[in-house]
Protein backbone atom coordinates (compact mmCIF):
# COMPACT_ATOMS: atom_id res chain seq x y z
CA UNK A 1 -29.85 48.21 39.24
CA UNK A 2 -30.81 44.55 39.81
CA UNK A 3 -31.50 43.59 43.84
CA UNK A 4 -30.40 39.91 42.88
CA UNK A 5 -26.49 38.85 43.37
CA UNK A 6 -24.39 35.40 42.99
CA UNK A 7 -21.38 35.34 44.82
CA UNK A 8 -19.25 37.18 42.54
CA UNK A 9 -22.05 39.74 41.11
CA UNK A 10 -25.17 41.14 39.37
CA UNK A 11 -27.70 38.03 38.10
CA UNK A 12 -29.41 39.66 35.22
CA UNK A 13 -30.13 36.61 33.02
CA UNK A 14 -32.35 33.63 33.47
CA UNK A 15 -33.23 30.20 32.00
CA UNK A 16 -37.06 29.12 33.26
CA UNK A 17 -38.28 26.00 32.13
CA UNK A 18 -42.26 25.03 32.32
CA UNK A 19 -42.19 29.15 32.01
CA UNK A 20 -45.65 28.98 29.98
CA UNK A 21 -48.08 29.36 33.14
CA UNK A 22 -48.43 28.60 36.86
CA UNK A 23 -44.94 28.96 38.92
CA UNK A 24 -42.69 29.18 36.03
CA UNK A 25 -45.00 32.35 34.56
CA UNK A 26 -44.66 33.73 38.16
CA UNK A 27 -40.92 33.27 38.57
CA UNK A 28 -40.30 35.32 34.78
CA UNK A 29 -42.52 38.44 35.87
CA UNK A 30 -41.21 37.97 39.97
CA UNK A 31 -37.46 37.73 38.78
CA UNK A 32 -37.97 40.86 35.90
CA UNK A 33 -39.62 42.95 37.80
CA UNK A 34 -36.34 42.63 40.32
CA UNK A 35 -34.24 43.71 37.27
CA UNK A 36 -33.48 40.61 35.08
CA UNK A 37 -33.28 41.71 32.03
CA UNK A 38 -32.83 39.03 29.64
CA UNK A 39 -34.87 36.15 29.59
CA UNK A 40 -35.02 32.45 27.66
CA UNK A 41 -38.40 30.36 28.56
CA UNK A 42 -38.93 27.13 27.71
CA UNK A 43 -42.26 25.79 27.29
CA UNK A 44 -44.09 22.67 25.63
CA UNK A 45 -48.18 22.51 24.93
CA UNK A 46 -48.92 25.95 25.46
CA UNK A 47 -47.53 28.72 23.20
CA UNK A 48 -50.56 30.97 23.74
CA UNK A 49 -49.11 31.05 27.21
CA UNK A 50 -45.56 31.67 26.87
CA UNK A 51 -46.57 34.45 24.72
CA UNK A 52 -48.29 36.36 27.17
CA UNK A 53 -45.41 35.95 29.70
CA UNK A 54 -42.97 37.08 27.14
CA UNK A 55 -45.78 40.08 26.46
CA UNK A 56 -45.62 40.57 30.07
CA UNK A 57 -41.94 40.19 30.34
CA UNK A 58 -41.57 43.23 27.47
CA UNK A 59 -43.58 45.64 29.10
CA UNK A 60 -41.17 45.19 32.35
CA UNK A 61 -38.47 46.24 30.17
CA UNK A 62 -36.96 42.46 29.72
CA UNK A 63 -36.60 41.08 26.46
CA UNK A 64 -36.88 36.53 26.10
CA UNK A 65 -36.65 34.12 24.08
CA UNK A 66 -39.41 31.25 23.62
CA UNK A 67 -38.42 27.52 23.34
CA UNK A 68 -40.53 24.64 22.64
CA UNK A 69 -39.01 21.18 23.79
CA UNK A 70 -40.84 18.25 25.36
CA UNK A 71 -38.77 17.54 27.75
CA UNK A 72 -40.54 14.77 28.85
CA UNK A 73 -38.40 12.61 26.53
CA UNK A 74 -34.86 11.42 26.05
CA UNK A 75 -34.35 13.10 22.50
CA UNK A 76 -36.31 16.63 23.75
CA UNK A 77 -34.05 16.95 26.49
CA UNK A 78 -31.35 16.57 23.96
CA UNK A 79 -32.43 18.44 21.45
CA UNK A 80 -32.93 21.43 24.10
CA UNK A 81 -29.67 20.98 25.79
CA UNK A 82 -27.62 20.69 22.59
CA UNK A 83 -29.35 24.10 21.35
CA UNK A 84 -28.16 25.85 24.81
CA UNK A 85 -25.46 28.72 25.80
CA UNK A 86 -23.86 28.29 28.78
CA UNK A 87 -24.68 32.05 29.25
CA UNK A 88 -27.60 32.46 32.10
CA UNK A 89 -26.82 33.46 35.27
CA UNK A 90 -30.23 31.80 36.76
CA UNK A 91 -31.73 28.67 35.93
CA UNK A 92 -34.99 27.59 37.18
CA UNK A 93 -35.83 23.41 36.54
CA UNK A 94 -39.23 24.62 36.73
CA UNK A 95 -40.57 21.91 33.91
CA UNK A 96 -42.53 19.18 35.85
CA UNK A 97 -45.88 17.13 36.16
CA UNK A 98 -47.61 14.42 37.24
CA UNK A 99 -48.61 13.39 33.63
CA UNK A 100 -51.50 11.37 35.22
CA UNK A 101 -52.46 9.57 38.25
CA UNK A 102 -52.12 6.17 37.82
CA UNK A 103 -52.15 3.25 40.38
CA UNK A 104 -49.39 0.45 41.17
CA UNK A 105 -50.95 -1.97 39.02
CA UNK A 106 -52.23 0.38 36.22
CA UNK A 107 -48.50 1.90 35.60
CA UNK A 108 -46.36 1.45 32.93
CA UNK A 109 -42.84 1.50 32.10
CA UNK A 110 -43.30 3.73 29.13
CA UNK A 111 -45.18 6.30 32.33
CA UNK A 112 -42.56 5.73 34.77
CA UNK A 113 -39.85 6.82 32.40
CA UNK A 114 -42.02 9.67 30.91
CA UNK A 115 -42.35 10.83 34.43
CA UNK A 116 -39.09 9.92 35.52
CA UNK A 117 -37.56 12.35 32.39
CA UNK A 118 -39.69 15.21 32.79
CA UNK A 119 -38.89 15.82 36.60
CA UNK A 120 -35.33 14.52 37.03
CA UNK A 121 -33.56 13.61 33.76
CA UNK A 122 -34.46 17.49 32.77
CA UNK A 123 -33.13 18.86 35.80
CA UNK A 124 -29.86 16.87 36.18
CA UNK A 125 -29.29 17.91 32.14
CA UNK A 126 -29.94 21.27 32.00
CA UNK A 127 -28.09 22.13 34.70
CA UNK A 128 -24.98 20.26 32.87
CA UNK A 129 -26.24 22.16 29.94
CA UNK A 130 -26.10 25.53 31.62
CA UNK A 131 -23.48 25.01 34.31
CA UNK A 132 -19.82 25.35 32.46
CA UNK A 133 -20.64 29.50 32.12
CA UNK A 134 -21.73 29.53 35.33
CA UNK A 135 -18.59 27.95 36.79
CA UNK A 136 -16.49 29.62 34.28
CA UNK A 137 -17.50 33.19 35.97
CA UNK A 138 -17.64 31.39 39.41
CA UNK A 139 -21.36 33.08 39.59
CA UNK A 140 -24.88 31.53 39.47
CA UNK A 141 -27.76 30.40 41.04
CA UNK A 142 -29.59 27.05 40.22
CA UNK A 143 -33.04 26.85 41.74
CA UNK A 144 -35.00 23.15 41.47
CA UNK A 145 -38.57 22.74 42.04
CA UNK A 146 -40.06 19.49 44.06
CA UNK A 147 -42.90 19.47 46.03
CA UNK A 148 -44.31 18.31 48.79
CA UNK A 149 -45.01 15.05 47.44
CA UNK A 150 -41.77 14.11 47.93
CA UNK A 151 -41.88 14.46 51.75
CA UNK A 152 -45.43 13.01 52.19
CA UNK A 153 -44.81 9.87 48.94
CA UNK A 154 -48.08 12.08 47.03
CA UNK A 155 -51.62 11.55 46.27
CA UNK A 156 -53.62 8.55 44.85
CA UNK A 157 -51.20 7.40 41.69
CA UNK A 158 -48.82 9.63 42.14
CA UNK A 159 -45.91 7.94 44.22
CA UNK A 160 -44.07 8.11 41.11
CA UNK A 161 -44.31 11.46 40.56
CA UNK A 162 -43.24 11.46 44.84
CA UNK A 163 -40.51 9.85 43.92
CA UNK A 164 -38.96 11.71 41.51
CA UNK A 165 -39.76 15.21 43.63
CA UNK A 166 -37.61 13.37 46.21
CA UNK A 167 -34.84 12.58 43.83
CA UNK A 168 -34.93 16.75 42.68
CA UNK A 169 -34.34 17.08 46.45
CA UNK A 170 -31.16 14.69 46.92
CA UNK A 171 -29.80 15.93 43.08
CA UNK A 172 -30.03 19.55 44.94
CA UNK A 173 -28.11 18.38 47.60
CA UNK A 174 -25.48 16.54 45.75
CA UNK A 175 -24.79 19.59 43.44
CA UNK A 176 -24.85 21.88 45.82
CA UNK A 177 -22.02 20.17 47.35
CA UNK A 178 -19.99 19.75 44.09
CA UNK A 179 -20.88 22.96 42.48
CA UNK A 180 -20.76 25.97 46.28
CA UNK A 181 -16.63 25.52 45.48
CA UNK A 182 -16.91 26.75 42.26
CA UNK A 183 -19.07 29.84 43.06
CA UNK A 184 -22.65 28.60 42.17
CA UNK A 185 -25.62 28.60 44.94
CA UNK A 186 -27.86 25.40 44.31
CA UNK A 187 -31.43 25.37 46.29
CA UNK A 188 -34.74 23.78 45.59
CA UNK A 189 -38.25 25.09 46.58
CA UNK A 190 -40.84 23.04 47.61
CA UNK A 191 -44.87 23.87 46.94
CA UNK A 192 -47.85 22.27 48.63
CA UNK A 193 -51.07 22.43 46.94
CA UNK A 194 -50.81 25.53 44.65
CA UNK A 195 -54.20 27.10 43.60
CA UNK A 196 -53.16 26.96 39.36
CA UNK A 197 -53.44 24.86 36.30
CA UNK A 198 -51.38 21.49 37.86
CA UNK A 199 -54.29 21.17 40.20
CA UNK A 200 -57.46 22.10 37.97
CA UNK A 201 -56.02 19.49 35.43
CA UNK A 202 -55.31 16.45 38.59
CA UNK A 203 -57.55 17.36 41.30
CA UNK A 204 -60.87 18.42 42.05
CA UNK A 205 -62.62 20.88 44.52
CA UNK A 206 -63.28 18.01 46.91
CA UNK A 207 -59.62 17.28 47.39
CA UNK A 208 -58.56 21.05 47.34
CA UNK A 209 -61.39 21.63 50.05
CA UNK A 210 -60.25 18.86 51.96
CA UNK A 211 -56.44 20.73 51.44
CA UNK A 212 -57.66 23.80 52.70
CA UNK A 213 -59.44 22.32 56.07
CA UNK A 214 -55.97 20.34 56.71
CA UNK A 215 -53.71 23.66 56.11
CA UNK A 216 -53.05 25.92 59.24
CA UNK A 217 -52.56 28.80 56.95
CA UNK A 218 -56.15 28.15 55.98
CA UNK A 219 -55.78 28.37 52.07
CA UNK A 220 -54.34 27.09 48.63
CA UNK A 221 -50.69 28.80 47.69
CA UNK A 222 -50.65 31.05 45.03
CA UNK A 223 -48.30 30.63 42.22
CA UNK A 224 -46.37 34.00 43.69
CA UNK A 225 -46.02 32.81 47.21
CA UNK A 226 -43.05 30.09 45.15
CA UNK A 227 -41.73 32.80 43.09
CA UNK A 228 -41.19 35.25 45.77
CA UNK A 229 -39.14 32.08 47.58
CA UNK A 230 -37.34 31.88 44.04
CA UNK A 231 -36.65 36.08 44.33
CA UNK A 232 -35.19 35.31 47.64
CA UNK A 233 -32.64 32.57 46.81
CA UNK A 234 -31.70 34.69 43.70
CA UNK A 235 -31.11 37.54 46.39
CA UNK A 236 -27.76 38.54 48.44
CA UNK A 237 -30.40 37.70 51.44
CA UNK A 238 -29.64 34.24 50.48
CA UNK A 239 -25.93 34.01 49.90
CA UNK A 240 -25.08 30.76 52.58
CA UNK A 241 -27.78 29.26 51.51
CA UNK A 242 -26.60 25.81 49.81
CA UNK A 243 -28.32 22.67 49.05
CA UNK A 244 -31.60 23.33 51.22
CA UNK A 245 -35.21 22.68 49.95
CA UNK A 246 -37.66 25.14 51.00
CA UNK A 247 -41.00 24.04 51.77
CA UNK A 248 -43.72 26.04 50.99
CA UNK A 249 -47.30 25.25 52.40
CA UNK A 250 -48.67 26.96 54.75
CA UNK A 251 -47.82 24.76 57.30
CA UNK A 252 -49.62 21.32 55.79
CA UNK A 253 -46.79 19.82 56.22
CA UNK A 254 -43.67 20.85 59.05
CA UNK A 255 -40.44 18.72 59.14
């Protein structure tokens, strides 16, 4: 019997995007080994990856499907959308990234909109995608990932990728607001500096040193300290919870 409830019953289906490694990998195994049972992940560059969570996924009993979109563009967000059923009871916005750190005067406009699609454009979609079933049962849970960036405006080049963390966190907030009446719970999380493949690809040990020393938990998050947050908002634990984002880091940054 699954531990994880909307407001009108069982959740035992989810949508992850970015599900190929790192939090969204976490979230599939952390949300089937609480009894989900039916899975779709969505992943882009990295198939050898969403294999191994859908192995992983299998041997907990769950069954998914694996779909590659890039959603880091106007027509793979479409494509992806277009192709969806309106039939999960969870939906993660997992799908996100910095793409690459790139100054004010080094940025582009084809950068700022690649960015701009992959965070926010995906999120706002999806969920439009995904949202009629939900509404139709008056049951769901919508979970959107920022980050810290988006209280703190990010590293070196990366106040683009800031800003569109911030805009996940208003977009929770404004469908929260429109969607609670209609039975659906709408929360974001919000990692620090997780110890995974984001920060091996835009940082370097220097910086996650220099993290560590500023952190009063006095290390890195792990990809499971965000998908046990994720558990909890999918859990009855969490049913008044509306439009918050949760910050996760070890205290490195306290509002």
């Amino acid at each position: 019997m699954t531990q994880l409830e909307g407001p009108q019953g069982p959740l035992e289906s989810a949508l992850i995007t970015g599900a190929s490694r790192g939090i969204g990998a976490a979230t599939a195994v952390t949300l089937a080994q609480a009894g989900v049972r039916k899975f779709l992940l969505q992943f882009n560059s990295y198939p050898e990856g969403a294999a191994e969570v859908q192995a992983a996924l299998a041997k907990l009993g769950a069954e998914s499907t694996l779909v590659q979109a890039n959603l880091a563009t106007v027509d793979g967000i479409e494509r992806f959308c277009a192709e969806l059923k309106p039939e999960w009871d969870i939906l993660v916005n997992n799908a996100g990234s910095l793409v690459k750190r790139a100054k004010l005067l080094e940025y582009t406009p084809e950068l700022f909109d690649e960015v701009m699609n992959l965070n926010v454009k995906s999120v706002y979609f999806i969920t439009k995608a995904i949202a009629p079933g939900m509404i139709e049962r008056k049951n769901g849970v919508v979970i959107n990932l920022s980050s810290i960036a988006a209280r703190n405006g990010g590293g070196p080049g990366a106040t683009v990728y800031a800003a569109a963390k911030a805009a996940v966190a208003a977009i929770t907030k404004g469908l929260a607001k429109e969607l609670a009446p209609q039975g659906l719970r709408v929360n974001a999380v919000s990692p620090g500096t997780v110890d995974n493949h984001f920060h091996e690809v835009f940082s370097n040990r220097q910086i996650l040193d220099s993290v560590v020393a500023q952190t009063p938990a006095g290390r890195l998050s792990t990809n499971e300290d965000v998908s046990d947050v994720v558990l909890f908002l999918c859990s009855p634990a969490a049913r008044y919870i509306q439009g918050q984002t949760i910050e996760i880091n070890g205290g490195m940054y306290m509002v």
